[in-house]
C-alpha atoms as a PDB file:
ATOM      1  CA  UNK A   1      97.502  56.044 182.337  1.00  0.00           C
ATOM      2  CA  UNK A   2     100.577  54.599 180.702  1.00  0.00           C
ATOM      3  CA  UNK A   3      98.174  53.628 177.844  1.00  0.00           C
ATOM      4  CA  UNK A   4      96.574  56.959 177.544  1.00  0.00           C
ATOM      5  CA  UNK A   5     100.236  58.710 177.460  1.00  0.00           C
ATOM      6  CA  UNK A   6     101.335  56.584 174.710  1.00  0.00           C
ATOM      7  CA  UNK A   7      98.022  56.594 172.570  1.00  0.00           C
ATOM      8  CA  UNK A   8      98.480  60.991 173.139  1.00  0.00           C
ATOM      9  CA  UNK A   9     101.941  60.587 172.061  1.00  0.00           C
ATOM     10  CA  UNK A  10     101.360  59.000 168.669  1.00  0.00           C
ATOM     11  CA  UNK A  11      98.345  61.165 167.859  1.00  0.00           C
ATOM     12  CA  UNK A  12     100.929  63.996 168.497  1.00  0.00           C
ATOM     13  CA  UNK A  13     103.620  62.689 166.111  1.00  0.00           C
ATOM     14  CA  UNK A  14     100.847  61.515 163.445  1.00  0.00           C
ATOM     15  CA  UNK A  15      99.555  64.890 163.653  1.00  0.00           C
ATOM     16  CA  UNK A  16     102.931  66.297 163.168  1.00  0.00           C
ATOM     17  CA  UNK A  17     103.815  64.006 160.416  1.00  0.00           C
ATOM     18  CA  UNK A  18     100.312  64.976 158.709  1.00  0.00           C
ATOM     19  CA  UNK A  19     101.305  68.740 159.400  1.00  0.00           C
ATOM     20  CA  UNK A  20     104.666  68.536 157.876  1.00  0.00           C
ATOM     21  CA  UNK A  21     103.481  66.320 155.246  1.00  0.00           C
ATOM     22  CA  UNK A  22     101.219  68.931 153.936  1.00  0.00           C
ATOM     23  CA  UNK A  23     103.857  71.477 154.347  1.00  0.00           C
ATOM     24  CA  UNK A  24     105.527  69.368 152.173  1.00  0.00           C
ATOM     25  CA  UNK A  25     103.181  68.759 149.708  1.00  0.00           C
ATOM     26  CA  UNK A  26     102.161  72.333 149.065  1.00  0.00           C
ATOM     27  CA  UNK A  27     106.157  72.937 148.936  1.00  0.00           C
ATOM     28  CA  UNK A  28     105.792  71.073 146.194  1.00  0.00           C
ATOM     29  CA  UNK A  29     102.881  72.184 144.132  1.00  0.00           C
ATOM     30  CA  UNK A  30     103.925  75.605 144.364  1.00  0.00           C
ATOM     31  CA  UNK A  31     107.654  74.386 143.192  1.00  0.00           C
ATOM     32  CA  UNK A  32     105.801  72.914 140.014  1.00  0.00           C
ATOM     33  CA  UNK A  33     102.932  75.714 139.570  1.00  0.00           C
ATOM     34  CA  UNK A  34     106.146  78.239 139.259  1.00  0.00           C
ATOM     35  CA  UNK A  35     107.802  75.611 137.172  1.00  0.00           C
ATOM     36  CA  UNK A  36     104.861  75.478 134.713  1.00  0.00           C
ATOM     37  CA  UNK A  37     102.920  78.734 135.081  1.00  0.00           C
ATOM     38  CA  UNK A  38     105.014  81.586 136.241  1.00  0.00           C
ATOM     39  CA  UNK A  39     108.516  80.859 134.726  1.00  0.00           C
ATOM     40  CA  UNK A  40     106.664  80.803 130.961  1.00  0.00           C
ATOM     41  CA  UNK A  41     104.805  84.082 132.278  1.00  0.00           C
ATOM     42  CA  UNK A  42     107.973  85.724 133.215  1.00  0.00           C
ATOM     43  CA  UNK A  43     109.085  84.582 129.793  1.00  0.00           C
ATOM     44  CA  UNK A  44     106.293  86.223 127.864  1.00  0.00           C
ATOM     45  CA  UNK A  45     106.668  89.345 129.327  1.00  0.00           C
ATOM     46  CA  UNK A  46     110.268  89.351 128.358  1.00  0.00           C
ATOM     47  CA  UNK A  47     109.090  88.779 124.762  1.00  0.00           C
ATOM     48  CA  UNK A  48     106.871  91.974 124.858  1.00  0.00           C
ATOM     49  CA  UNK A  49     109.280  93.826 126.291  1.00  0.00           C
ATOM     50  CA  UNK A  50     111.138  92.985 123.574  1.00  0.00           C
ATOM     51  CA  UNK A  51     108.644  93.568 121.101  1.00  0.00           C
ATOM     52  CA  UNK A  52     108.062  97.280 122.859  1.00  0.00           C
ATOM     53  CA  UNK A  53     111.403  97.834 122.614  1.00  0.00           C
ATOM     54  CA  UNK A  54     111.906  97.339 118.725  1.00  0.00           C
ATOM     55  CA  UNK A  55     113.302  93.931 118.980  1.00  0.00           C
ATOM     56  CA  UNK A  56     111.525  91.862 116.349  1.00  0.00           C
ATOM     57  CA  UNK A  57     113.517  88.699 115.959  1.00  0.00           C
ATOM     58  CA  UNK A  58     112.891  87.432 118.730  1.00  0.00           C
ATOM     59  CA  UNK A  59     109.840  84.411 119.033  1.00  0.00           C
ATOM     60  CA  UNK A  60     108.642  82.395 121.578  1.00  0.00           C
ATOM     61  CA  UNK A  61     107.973  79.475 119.367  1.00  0.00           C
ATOM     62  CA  UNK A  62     105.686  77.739 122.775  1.00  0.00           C
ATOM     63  CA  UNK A  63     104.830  74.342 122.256  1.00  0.00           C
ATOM     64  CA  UNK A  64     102.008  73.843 124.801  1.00  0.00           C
ATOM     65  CA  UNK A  65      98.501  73.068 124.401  1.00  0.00           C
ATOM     66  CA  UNK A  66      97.118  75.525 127.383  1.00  0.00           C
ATOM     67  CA  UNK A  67      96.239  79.326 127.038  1.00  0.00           C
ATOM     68  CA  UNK A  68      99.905  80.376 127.781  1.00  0.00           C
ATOM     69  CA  UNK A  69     100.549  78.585 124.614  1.00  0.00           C
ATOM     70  CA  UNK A  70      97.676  80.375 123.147  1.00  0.00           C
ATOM     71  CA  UNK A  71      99.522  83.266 124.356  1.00  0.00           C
ATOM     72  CA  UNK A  72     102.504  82.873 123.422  1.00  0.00           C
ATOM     73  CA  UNK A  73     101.302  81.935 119.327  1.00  0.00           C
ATOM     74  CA  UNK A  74      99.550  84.805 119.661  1.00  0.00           C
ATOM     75  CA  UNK A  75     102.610  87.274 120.356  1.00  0.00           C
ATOM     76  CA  UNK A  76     104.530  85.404 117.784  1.00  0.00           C
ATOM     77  CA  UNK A  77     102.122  86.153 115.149  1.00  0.00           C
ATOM     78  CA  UNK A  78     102.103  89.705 116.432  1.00  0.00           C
ATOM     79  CA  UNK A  79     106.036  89.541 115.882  1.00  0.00           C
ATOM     80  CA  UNK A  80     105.737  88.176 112.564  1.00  0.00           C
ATOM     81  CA  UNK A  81     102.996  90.689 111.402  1.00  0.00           C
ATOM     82  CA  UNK A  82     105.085  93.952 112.458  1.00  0.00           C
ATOM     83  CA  UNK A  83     108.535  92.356 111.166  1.00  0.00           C
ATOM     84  CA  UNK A  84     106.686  91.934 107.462  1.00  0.00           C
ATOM     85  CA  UNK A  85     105.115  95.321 107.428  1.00  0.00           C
ATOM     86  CA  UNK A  86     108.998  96.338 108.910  1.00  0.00           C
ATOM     87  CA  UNK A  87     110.377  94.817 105.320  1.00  0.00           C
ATOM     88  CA  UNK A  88     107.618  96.392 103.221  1.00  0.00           C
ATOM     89  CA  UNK A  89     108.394 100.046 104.977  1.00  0.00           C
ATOM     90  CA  UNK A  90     112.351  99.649 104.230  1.00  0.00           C
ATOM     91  CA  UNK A  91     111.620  98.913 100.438  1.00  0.00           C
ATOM     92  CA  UNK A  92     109.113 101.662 100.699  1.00  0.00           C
ATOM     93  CA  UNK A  93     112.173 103.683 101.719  1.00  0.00           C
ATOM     94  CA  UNK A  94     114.481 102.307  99.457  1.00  0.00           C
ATOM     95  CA  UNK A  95     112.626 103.503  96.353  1.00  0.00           C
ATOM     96  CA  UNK A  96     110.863 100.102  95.500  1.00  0.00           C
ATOM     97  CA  UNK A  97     107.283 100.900  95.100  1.00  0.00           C
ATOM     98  CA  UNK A  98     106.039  98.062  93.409  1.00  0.00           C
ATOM     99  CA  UNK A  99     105.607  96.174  96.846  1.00  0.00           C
ATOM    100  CA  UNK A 100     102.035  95.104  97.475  1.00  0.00           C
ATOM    101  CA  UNK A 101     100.926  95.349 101.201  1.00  0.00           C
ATOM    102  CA  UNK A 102      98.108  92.831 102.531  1.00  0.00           C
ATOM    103  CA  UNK A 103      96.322  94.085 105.061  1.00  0.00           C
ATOM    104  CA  UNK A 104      95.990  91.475 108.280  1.00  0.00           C
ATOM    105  CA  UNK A 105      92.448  92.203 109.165  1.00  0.00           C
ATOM    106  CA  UNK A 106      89.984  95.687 108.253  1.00  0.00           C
ATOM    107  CA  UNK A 107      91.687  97.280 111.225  1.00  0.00           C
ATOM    108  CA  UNK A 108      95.042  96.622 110.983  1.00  0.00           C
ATOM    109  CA  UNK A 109      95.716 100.308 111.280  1.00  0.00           C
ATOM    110  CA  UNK A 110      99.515 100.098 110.472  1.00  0.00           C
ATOM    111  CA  UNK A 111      98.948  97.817 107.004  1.00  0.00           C
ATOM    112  CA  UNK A 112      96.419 100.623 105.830  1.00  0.00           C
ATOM    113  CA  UNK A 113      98.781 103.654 106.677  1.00  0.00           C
ATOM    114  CA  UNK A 114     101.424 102.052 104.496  1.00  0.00           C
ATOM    115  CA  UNK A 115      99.167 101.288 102.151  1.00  0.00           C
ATOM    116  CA  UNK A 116      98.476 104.932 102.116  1.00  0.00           C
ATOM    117  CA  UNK A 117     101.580 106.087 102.278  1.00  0.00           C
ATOM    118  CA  UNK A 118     102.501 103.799  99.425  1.00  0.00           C
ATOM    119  CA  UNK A 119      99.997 105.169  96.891  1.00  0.00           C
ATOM    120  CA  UNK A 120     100.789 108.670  97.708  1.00  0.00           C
ATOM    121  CA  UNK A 121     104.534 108.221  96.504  1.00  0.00           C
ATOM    122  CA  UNK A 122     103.173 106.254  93.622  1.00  0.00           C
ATOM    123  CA  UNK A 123     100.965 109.117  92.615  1.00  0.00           C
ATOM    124  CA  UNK A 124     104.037 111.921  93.148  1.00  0.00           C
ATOM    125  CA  UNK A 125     106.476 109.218  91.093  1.00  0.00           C
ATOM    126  CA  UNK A 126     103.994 109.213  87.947  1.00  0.00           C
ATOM    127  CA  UNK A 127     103.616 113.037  87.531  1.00  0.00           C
ATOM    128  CA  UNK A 128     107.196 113.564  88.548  1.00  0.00           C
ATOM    129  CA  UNK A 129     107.493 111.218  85.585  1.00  0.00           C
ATOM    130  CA  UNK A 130     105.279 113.033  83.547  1.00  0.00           C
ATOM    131  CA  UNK A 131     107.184 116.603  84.368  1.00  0.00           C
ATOM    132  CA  UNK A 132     110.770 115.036  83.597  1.00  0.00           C
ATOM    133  CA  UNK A 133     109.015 114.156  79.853  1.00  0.00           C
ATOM    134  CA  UNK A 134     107.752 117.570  79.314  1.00  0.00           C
ATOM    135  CA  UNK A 135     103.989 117.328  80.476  1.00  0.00           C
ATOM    136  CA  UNK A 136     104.019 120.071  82.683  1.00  0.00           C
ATOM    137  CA  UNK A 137      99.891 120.128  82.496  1.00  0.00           C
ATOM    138  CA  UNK A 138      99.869 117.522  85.430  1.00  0.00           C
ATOM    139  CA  UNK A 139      98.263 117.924  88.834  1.00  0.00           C
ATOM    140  CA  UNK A 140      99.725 117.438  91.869  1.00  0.00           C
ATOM    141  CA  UNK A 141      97.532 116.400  94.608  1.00  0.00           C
ATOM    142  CA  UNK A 142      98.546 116.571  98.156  1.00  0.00           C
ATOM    143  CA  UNK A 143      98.079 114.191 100.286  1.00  0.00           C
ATOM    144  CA  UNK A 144      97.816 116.937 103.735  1.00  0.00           C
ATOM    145  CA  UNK A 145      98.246 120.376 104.210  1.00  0.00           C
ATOM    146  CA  UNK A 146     101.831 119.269 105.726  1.00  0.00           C
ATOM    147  CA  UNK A 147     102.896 117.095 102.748  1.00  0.00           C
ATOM    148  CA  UNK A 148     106.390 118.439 102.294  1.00  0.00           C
ATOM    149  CA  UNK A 149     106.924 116.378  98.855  1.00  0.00           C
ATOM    150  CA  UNK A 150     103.948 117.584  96.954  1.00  0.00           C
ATOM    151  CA  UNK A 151     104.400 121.051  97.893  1.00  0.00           C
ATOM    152  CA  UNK A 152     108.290 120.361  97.013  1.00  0.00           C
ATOM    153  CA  UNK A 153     107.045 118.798  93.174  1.00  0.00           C
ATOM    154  CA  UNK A 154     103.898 121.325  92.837  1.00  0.00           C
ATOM    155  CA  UNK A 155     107.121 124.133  93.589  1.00  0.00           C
ATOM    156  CA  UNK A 156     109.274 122.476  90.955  1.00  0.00           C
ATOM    157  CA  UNK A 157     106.544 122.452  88.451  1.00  0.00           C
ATOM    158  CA  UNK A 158     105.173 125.862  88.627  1.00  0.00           C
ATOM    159  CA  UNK A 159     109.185 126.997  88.248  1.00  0.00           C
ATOM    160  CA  UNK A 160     109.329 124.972  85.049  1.00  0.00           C
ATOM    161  CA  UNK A 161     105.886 126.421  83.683  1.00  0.00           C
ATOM    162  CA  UNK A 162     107.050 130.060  84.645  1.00  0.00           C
ATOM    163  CA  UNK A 163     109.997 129.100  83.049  1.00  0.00           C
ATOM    164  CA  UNK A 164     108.182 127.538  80.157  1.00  0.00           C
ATOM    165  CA  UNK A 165     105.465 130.850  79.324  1.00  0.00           C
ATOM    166  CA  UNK A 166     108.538 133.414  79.721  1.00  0.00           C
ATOM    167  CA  UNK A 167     110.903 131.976  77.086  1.00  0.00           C
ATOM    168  CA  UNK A 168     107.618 131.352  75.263  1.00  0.00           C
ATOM    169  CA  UNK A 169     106.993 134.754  75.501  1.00  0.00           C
ATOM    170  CA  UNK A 170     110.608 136.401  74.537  1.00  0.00           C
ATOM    171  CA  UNK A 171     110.707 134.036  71.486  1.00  0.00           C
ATOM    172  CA  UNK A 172     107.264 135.564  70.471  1.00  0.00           C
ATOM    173  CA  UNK A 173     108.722 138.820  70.978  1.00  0.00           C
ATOM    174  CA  UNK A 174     112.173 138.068  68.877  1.00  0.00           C
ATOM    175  CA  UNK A 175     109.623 137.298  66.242  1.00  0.00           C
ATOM    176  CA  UNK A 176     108.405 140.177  65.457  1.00  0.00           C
ATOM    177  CA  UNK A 177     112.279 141.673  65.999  1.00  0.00           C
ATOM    178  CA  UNK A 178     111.440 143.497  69.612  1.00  0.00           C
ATOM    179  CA  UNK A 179     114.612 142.627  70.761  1.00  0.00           C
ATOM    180  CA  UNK A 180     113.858 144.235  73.689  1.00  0.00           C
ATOM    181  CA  UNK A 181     111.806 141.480  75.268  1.00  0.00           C
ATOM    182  CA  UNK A 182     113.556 139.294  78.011  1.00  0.00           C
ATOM    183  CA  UNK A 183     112.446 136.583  80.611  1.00  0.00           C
ATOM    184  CA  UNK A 184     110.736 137.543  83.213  1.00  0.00           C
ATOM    185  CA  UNK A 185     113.287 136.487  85.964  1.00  0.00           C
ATOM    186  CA  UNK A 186     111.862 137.449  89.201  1.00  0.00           C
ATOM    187  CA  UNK A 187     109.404 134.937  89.236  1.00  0.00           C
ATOM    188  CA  UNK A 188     112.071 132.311  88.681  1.00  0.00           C
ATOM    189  CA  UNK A 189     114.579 130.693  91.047  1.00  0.00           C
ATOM    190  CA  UNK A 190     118.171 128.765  91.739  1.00  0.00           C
ATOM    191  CA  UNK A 191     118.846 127.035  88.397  1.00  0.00           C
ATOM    192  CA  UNK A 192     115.587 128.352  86.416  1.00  0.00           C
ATOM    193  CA  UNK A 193     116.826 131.828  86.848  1.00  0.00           C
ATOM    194  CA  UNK A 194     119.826 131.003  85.498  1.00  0.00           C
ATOM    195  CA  UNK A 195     118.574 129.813  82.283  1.00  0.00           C
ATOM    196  CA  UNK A 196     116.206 132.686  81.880  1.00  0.00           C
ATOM    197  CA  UNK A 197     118.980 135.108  82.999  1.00  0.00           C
ATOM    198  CA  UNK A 198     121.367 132.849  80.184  1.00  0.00           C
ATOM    199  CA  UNK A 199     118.615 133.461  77.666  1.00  0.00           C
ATOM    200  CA  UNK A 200     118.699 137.209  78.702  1.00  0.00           C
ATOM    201  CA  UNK A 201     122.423 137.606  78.287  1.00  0.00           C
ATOM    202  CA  UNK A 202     122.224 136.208  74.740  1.00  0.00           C
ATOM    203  CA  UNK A 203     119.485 138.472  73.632  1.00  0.00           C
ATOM    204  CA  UNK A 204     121.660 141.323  74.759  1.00  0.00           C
ATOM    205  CA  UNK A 205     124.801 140.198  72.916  1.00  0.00           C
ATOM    206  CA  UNK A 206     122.191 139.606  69.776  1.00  0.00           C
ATOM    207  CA  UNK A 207     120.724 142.974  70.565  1.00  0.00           C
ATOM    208  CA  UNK A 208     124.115 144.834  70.921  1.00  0.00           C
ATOM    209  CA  UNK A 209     125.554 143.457  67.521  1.00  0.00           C
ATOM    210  CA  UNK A 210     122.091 144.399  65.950  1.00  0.00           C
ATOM    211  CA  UNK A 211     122.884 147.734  66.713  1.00  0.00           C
ATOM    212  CA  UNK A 212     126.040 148.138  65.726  1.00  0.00           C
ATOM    213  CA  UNK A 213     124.531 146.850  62.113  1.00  0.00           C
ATOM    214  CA  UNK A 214     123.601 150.012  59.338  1.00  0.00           C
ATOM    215  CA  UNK A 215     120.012 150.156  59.785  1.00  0.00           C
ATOM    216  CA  UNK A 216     119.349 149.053  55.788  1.00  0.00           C
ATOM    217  CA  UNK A 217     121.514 145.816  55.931  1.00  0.00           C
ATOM    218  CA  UNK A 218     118.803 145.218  59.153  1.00  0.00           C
ATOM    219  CA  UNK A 219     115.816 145.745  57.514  1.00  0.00           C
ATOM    220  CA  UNK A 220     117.103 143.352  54.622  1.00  0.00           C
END
């Protein structure tokens, strides 16, 4: 009986030892699984809420071989790709439109709406070019029904062809000594009117002295 006792009493502390040496054990596995799995999860989803958030200096720069490192190249390359395109939009903005854009892949969806928007401003630069040297025969295509800066430079240019065909037409007019001709001002506006209405007032100071002149000497 003694025998049995003692034989039950070591199975009971080897099973006990066994028990809490498992405990143990899975202690710590899970200590190292969060060590190497979820602390560089928690990490990456720091990054892309920083990425969401506008934050693109940030990088994760991983050096492992596993798919978290995959992972985390991956959303570096992501960062690296907005933060270009990021550069190219602030020159775009700052007037330099000589910046090429590369596009990252045939769907990179941002790289092709800059590249859009950059050829649109191209196009309005060249024929506001072309109206500032006196071509006022250029087209201006619109890039939408809500694109505010062609309809702003197709505005400008129809006031400086009105402007053009109405002092056209009073010089005809002075020609053939109808002084009586002026620029059509009501089609005009802001500083076009002015010049037509400046044009107007020095018809009527020519036409006012022309009448106060004997009508021979006006003939001659």
């Amino acid at each position: 009986d003694e025998m049995e006792a003692v034989a039950a009493s070591t199975t009971t502390e080897t099973t006990i030892a066994l028990v809490v040496g498992a405990f143990f054990v899975v202690g710590l596995a899970a200590f190292f699984a969060r060590k190497l799995i979820s602390q560089p999860i928690v990490g990456v989803l720091e990054f892309a809420r920083t990425i969401r958030q506008g934050d693109l200096a940030q990088r994760l720069r991983s050096e492992r071989d596993d798919e978290i490192g995959q992972l985390s190249n991956a959303l570096d390359s992501i960062g690296d790709s907005l933060q270009l395109k990021t550069g190219l939009a602030e020159d775009i903005a700052a007037g330099k439109l000589d910046v090429e854009v590369t596009l990252a892949s045939r769907g990179d969806t941002l790289g092709i709406a800059l590249q859009g928007m950059l050829e649109s401003l191209k196009s309005k630069r060249d024929v506001a070019k072309a109206i500032a040297s006196g071509d006022l025969t250029q087209t201006v295509t619109l890039a939408s029904a809500d694109d505010a800066v062609g309809q702003a430079l197709g505005q400008i240019q129809q006031s400086l062809v009105c402007l053009q065909q109405s002092i056209e037409t009073t010089c005809e007019a002075q020609k053939t000594i109808r002084l009586e001709s002026r620029c059509e001002v009501n089609e005009l506006h802001g500083a076009y009117a002015e010049i037509g209405s400046g044009l107007n007032d020095a018809l009527d100071v020519l036409e006012s002295h022309c009448d106060g002149m004997p009508s021979p000497l006006l003939l001659v």
